[in-house]
C-alpha atoms as a PDB file:
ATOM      1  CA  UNK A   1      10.343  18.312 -10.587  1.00  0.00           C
ATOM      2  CA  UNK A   2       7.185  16.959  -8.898  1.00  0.00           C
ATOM      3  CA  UNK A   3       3.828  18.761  -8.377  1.00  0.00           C
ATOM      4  CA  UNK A   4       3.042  20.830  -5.311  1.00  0.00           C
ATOM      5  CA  UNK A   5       0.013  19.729  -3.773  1.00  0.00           C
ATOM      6  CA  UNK A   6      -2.347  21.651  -0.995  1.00  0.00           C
ATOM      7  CA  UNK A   7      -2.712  18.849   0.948  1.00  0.00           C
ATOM      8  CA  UNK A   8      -0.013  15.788   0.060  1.00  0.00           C
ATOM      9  CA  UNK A   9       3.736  15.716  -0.218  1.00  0.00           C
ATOM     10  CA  UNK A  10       5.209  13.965  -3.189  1.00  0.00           C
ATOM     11  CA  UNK A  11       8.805  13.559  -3.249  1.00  0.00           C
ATOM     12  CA  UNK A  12      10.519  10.665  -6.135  1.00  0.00           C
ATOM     13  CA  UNK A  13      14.208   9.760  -5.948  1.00  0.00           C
ATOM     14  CA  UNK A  14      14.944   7.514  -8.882  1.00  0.00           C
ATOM     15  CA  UNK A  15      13.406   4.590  -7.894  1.00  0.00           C
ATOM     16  CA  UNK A  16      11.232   5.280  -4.823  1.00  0.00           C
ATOM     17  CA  UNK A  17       8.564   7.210  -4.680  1.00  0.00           C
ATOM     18  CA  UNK A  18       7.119   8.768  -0.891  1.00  0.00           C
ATOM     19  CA  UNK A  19       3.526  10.407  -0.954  1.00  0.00           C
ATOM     20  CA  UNK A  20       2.662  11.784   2.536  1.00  0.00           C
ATOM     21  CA  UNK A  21      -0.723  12.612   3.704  1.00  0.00           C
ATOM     22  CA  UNK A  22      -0.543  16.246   4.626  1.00  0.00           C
ATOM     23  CA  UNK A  23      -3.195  17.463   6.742  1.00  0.00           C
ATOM     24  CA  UNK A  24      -1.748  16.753  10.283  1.00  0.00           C
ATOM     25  CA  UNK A  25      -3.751  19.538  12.140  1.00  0.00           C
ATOM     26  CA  UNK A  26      -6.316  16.999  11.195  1.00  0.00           C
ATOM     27  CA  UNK A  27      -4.584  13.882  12.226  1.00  0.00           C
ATOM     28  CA  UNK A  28      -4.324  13.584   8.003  1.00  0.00           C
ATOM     29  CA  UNK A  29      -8.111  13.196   7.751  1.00  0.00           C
ATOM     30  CA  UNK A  30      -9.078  12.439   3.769  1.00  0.00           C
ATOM     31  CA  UNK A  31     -10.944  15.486   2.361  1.00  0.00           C
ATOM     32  CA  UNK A  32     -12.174  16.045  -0.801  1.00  0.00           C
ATOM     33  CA  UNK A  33      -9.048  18.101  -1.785  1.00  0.00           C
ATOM     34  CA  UNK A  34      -6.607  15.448  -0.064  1.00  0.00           C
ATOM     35  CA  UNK A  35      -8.453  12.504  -2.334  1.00  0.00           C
ATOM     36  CA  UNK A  36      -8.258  14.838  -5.541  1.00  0.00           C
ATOM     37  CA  UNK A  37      -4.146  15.409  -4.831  1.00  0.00           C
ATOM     38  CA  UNK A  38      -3.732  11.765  -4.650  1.00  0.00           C
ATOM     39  CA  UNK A  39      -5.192  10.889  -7.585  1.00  0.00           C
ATOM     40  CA  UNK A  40      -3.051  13.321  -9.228  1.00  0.00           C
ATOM     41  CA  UNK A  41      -0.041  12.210  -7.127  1.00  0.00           C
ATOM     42  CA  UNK A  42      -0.763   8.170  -7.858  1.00  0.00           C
ATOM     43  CA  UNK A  43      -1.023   9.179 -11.532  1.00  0.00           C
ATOM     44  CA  UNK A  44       2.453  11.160 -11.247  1.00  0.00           C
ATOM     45  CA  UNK A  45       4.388   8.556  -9.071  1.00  0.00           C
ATOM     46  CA  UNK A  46       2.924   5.274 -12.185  1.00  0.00           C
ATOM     47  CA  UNK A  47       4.434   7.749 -15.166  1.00  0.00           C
ATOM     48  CA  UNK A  48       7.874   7.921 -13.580  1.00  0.00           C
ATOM     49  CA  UNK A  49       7.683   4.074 -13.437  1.00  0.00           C
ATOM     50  CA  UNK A  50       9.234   3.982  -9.781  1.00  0.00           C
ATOM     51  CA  UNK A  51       9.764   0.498  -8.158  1.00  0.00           C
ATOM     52  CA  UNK A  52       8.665   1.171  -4.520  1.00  0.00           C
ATOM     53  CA  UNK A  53       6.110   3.804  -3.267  1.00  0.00           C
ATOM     54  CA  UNK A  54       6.104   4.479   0.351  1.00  0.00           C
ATOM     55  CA  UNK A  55       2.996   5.895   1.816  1.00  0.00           C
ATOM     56  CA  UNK A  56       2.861   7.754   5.248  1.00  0.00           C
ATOM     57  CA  UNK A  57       1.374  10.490   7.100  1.00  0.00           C
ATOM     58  CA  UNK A  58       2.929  13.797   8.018  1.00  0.00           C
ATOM     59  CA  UNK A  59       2.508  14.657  11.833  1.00  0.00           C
ATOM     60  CA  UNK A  60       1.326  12.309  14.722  1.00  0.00           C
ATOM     61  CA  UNK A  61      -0.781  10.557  12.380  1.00  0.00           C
ATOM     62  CA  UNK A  62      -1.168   7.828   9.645  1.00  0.00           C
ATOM     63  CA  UNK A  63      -4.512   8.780   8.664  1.00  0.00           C
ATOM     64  CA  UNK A  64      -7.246   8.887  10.880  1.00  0.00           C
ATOM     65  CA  UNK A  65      -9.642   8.130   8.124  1.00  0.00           C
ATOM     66  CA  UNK A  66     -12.192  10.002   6.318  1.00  0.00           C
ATOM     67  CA  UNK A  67     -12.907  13.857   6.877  1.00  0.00           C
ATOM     68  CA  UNK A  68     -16.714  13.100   8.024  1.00  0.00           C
ATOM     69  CA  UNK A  69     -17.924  16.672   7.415  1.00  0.00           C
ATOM     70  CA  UNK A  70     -16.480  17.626   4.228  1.00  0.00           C
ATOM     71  CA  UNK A  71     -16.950  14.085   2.560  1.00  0.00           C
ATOM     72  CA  UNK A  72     -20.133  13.106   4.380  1.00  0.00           C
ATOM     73  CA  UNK A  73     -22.427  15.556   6.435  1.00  0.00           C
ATOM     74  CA  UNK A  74     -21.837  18.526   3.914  1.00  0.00           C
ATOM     75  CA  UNK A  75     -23.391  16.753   0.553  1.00  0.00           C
ATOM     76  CA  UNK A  76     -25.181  14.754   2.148  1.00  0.00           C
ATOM     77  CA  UNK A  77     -28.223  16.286   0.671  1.00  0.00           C
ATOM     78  CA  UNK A  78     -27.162  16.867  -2.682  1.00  0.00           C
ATOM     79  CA  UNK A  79     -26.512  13.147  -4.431  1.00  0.00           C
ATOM     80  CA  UNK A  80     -24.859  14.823  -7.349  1.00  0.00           C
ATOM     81  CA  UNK A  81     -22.558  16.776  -5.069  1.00  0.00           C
ATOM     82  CA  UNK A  82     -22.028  13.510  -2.478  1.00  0.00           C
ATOM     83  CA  UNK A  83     -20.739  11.491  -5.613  1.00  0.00           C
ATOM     84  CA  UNK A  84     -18.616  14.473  -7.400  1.00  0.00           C
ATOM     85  CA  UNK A  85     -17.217  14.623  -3.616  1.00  0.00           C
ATOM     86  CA  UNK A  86     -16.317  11.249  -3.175  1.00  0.00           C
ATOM     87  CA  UNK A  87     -15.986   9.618  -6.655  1.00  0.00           C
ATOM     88  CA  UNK A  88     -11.773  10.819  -6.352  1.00  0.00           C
ATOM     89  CA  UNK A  89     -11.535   8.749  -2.904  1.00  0.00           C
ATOM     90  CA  UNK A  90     -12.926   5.484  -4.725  1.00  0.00           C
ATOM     91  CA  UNK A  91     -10.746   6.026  -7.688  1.00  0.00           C
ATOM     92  CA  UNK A  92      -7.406   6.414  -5.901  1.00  0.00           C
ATOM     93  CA  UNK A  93      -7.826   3.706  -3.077  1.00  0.00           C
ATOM     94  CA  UNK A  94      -8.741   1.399  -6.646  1.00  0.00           C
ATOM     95  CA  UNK A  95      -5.361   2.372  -8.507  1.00  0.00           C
ATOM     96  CA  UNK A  96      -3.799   1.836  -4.883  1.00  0.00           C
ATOM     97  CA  UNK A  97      -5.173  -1.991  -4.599  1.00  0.00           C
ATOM     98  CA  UNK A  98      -3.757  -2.819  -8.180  1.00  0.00           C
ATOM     99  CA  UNK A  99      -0.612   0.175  -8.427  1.00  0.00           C
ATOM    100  CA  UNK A 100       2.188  -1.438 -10.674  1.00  0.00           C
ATOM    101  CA  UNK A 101       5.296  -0.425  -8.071  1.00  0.00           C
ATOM    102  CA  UNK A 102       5.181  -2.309  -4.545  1.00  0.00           C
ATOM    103  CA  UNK A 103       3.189   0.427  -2.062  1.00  0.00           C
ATOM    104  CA  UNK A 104       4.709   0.078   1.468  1.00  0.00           C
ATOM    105  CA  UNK A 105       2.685   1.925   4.452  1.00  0.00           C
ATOM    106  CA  UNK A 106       4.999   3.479   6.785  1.00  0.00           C
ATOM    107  CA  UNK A 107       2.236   3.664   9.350  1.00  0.00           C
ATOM    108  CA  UNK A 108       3.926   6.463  11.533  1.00  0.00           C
ATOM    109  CA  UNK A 109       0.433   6.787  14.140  1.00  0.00           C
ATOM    110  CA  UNK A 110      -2.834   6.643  14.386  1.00  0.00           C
ATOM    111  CA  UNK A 111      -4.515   4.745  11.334  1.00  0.00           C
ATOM    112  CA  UNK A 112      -8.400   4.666  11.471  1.00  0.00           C
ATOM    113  CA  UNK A 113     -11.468   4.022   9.101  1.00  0.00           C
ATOM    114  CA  UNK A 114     -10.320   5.136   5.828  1.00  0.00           C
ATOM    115  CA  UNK A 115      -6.735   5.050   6.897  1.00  0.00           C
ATOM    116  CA  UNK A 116      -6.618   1.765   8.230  1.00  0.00           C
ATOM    117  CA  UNK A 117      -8.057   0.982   4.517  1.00  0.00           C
ATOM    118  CA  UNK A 118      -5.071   2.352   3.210  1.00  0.00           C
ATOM    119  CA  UNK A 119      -2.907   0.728   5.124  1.00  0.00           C
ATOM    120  CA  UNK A 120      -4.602  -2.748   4.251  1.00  0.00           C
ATOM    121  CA  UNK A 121      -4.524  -2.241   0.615  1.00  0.00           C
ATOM    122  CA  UNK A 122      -0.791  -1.770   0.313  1.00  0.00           C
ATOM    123  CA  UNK A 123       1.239  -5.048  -0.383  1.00  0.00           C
ATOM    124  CA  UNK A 124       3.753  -4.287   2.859  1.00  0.00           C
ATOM    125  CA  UNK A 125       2.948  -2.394   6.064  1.00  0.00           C
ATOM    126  CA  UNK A 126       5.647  -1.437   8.313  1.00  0.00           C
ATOM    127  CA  UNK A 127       4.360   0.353  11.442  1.00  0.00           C
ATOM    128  CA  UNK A 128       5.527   1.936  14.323  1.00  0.00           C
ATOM    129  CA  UNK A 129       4.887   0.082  18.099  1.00  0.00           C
ATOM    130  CA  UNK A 130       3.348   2.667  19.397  1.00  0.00           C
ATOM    131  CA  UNK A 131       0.514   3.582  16.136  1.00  0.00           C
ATOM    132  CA  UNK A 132      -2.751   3.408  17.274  1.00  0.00           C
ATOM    133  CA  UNK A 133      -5.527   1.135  14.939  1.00  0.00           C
ATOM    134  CA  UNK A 134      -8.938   1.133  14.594  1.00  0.00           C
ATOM    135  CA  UNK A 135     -12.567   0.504  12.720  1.00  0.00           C
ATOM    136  CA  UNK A 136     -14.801   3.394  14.861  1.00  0.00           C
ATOM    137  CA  UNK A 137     -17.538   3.175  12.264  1.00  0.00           C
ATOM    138  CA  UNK A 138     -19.510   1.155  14.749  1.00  0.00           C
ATOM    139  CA  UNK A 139     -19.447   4.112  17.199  1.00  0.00           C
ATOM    140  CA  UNK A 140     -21.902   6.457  14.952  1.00  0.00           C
ATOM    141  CA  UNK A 141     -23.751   3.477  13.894  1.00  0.00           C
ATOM    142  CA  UNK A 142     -22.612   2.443  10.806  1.00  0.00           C
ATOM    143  CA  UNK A 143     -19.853  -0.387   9.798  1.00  0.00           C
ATOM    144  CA  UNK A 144     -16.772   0.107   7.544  1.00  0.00           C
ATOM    145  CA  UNK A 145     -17.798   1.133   3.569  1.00  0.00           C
ATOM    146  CA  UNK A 146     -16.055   2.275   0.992  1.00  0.00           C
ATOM    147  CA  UNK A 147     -13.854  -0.796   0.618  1.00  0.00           C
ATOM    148  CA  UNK A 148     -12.445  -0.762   4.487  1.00  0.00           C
ATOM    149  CA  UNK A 149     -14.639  -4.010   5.086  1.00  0.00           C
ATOM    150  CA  UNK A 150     -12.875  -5.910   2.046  1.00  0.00           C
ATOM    151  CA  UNK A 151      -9.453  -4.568   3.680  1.00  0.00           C
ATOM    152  CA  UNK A 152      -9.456  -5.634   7.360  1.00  0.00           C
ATOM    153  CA  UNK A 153     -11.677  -8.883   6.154  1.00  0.00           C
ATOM    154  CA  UNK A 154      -8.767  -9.973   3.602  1.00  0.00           C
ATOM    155  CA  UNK A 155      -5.695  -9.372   5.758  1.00  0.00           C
ATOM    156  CA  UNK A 156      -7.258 -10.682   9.379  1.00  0.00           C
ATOM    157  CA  UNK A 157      -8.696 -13.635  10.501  1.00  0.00           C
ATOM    158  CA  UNK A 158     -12.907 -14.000  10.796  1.00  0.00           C
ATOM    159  CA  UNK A 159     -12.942 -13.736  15.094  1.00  0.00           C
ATOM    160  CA  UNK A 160     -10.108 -10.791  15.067  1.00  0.00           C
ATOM    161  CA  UNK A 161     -12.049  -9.058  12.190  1.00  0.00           C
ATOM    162  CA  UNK A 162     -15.918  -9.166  13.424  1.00  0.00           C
ATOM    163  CA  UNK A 163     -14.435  -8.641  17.015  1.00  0.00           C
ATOM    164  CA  UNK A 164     -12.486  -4.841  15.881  1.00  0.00           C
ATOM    165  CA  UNK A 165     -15.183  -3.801  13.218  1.00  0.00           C
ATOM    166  CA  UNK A 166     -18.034  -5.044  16.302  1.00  0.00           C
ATOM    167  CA  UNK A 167     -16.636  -3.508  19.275  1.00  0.00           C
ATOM    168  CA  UNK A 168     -14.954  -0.178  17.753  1.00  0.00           C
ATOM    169  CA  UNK A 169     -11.624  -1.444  19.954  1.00  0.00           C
ATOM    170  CA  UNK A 170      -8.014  -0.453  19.108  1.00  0.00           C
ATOM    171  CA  UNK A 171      -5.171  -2.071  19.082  1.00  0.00           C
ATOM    172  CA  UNK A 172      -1.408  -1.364  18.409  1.00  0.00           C
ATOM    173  CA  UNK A 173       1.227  -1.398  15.870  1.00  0.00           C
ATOM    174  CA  UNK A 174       2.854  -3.784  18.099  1.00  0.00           C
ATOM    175  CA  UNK A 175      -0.508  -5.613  17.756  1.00  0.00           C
ATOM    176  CA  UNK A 176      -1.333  -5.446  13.986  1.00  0.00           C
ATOM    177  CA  UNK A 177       1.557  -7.775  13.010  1.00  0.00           C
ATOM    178  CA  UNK A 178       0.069 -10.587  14.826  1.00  0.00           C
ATOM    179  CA  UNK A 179      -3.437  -9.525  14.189  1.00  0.00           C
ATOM    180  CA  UNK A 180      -2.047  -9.750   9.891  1.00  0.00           C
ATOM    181  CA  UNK A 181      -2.312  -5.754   9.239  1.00  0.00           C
ATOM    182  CA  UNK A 182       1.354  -5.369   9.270  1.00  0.00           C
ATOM    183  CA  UNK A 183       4.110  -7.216   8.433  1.00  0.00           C
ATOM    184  CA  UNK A 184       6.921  -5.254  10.916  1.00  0.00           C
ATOM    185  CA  UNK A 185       6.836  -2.905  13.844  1.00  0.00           C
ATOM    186  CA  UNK A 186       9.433  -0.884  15.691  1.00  0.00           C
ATOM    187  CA  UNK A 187       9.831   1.377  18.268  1.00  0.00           C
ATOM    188  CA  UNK A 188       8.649   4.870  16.490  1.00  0.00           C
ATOM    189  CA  UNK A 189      12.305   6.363  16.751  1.00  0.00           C
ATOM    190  CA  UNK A 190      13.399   3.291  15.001  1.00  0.00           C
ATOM    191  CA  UNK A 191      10.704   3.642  11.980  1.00  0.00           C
ATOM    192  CA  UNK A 192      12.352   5.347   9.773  1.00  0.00           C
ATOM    193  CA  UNK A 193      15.621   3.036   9.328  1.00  0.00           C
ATOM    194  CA  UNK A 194      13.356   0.336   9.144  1.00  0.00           C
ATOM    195  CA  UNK A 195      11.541   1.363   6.140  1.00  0.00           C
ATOM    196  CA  UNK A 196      14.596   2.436   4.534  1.00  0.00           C
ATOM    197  CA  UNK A 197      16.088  -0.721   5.026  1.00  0.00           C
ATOM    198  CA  UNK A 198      13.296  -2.723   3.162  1.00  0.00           C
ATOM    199  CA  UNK A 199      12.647  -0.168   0.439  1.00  0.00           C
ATOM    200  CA  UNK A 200      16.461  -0.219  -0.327  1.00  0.00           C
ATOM    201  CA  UNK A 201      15.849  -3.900  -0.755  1.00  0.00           C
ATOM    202  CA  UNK A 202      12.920  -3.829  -2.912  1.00  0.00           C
ATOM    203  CA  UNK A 203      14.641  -1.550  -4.883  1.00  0.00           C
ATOM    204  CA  UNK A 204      17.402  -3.976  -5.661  1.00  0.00           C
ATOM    205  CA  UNK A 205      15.012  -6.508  -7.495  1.00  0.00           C
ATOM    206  CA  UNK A 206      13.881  -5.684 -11.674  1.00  0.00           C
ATOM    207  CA  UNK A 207      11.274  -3.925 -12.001  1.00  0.00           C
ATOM    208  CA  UNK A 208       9.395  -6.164 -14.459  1.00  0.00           C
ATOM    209  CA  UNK A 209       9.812  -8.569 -11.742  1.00  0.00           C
ATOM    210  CA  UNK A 210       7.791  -6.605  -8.743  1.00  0.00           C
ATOM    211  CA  UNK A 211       5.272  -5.851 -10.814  1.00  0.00           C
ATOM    212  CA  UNK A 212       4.683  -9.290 -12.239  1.00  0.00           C
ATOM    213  CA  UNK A 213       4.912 -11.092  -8.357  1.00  0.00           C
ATOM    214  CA  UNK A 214       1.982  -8.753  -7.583  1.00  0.00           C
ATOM    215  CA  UNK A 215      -0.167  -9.455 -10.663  1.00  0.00           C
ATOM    216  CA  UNK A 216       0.379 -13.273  -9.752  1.00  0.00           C
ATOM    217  CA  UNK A 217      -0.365 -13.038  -6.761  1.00  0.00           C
ATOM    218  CA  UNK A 218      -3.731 -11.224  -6.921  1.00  0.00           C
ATOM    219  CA  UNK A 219      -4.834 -13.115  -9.648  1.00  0.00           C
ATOM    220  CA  UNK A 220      -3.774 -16.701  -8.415  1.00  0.00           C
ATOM    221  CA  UNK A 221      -6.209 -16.061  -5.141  1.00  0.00           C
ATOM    222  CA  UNK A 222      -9.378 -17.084  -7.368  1.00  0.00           C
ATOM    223  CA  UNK A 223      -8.231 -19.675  -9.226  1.00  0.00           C
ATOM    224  CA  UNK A 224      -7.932 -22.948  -9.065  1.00  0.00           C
ATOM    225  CA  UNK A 225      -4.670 -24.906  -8.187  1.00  0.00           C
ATOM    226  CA  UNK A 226      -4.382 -26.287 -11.866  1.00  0.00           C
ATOM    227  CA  UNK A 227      -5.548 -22.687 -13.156  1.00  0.00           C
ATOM    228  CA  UNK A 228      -3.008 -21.181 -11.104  1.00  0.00           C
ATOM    229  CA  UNK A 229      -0.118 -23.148 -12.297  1.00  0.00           C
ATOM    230  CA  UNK A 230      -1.414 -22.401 -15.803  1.00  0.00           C
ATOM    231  CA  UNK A 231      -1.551 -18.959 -15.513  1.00  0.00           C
ATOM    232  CA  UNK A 232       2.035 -18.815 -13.374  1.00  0.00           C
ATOM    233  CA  UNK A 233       3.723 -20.383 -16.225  1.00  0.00           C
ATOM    234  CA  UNK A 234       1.834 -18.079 -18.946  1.00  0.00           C
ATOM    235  CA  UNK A 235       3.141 -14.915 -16.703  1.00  0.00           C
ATOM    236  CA  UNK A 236       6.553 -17.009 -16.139  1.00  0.00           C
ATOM    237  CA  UNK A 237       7.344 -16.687 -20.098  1.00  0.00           C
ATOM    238  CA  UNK A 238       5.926 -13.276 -20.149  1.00  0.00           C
ATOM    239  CA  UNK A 239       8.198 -12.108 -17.667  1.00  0.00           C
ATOM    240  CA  UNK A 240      11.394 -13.680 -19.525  1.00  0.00           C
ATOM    241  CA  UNK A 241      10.187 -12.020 -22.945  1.00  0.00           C
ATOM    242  CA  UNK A 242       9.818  -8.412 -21.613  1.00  0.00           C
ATOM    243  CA  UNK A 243      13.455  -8.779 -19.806  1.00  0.00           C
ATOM    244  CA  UNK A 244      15.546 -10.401 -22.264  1.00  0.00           C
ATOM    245  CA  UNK A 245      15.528 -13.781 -20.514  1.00  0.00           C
ATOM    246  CA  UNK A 246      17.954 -11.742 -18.159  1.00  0.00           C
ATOM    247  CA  UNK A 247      17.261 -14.388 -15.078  1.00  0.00           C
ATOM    248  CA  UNK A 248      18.576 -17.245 -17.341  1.00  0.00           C
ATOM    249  CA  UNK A 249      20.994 -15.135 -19.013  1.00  0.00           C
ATOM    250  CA  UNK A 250      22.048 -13.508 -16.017  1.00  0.00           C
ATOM    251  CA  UNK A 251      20.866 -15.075 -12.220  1.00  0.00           C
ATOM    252  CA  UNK A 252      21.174 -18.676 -13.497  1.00  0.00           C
ATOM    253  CA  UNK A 253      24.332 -18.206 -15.405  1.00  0.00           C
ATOM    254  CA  UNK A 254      26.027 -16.523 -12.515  1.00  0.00           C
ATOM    255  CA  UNK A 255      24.437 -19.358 -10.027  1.00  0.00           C
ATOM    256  CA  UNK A 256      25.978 -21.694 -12.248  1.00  0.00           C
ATOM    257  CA  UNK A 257      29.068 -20.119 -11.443  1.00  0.00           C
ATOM    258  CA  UNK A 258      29.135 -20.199  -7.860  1.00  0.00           C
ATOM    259  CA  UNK A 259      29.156 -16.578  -8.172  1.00  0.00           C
ATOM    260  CA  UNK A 260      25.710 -15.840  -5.541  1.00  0.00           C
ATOM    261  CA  UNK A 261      23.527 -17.532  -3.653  1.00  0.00           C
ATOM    262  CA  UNK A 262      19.918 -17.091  -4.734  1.00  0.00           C
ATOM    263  CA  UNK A 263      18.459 -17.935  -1.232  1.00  0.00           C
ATOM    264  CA  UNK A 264      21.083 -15.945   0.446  1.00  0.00           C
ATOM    265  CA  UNK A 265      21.270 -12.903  -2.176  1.00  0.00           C
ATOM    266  CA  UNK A 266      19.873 -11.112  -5.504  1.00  0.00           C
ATOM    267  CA  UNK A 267      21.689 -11.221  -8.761  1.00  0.00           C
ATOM    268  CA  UNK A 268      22.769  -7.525 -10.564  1.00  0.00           C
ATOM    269  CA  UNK A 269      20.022  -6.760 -13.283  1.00  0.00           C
ATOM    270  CA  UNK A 270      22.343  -6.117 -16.833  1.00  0.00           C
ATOM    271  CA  UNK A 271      19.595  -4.111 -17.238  1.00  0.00           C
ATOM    272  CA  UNK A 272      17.299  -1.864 -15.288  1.00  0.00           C
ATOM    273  CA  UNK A 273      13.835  -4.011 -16.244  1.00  0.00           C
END
């Protein structure tokens, strides 16, 4: 049974995990409580060693990014208080960036400052047409901290980026898949099928596997092309020792076969790795 939380819902089904921001009389605005549940709930959702985690807000809203009064104007005063306050937010959003199942955002509505952070850190974003986007920092004269400048910098390109983050504009899920902040939008009514659809698929593939694409991924992006073979191939043997050699045994074996066709479909685990 999972943990009750004030202000997130945490449900896991075998495989999948779905943390929901839960403030939505506050378009889901992070508060101190909010970032203290979710490390709690990140912590819960790595133990059960789930595949997939889908993150989405309850409501009308994604997130509409930090709660300004309650992580800002209130301690402001107080440095002791302003880091004890805010030192949860940093440590989730971290374990987020580098969390061992794949995180989708199912970005349901509006996603601003500290939610669209959220939504850039995840691996896949699937959003809804009609979600509203946005970096507003520049409208109460500041620009995006707390790691939202790394997010929207690493998944858009330099004129889109400097132009949002400059101007305080908005845009659209529709929008964000050109822009790079998603991957897939649909009409809202036709969100939740969506998402289904691709975490079903996700949760197909071994375990082991996910996890090991990701840590490749992230790591290959500073290294050099010779490093990054290197490393690939380290990570390539790594993978086969903690699953048994299962894709020889197993996807190449039946491939030999005739019996699937890797570009076409994915081969049955023997075991759940």
């Amino acid at each position: 049974m999972q943990k009750k939380y004030e202000c997130v819902n945490l449900s896991i089904d075998g495989d999948v995990a779905t943390v929901q921001l839960n403030r939505p009389e506050k378009r889901n605005c992070l508060s101190p409580t909010l970032h203290r549940n979710m490390v709690d709930a990140l912590n819960e959702v790595a133990r059960a060693k789930c595949k997939v985690m889908v993150v989405t807000g309850t409501g009308d809203s994604f997130s509409a990014g930090m709660d300004l009064e309650q992580c800002f104007f209130e301690p402001f005063d107080d440095p002791d208080k302003f880091n004890d306050v805010n030192a949860p937010c940093f440590e989730w959003f971290t374990h987020l960036k580098s969390f061992p199942a794949v995180t989708v955002a199912k970005v349901n509505g509006w996603a601003f400052g500290g939610g669209f952070e959220i939504a850039g850190i995840c691996d896949i974003v699937i959003a809804a047409e009609e979600s509203v986007w946005g970096l507003s920092e520049i409208n109460f004269g500041i620009f995006p901290g707390g790691g939202a400048t790394w997010s929207y910098a690493h998944n858009m390109l330099r004129k889109q980026a400097l132009f949002y983050a400059l101007t305080g504009a908005t845009f659209t899920g529709k929008e964000a898949v050109a822009l790079g902040m998603a991957n897939i939008a649909v009409p809202l009514k036709d969100l939740d099928a969506e998402v289904d659809k691709w975490v079903k698929n996700l949760a197909s593939k071994g375990r082991t596997v996910l996890r090991k694409t990701k840590e490749v991924y992230e790591k290959s992006l500073r290294l050099t092309f010779a490093e990054s073979m290197e490393w690939e191939m380290a990570k390539m043997w790594e993978l086969s020792r903690e699953t048994k050699d299962d894709w020889i045994r197993t996807a190449l074996a039946s491939f030999k076969k005739r019996e699937f066709k890797p570009g076409l479909q994915s081969y049955t685990l023997t075991k759940n790795v």
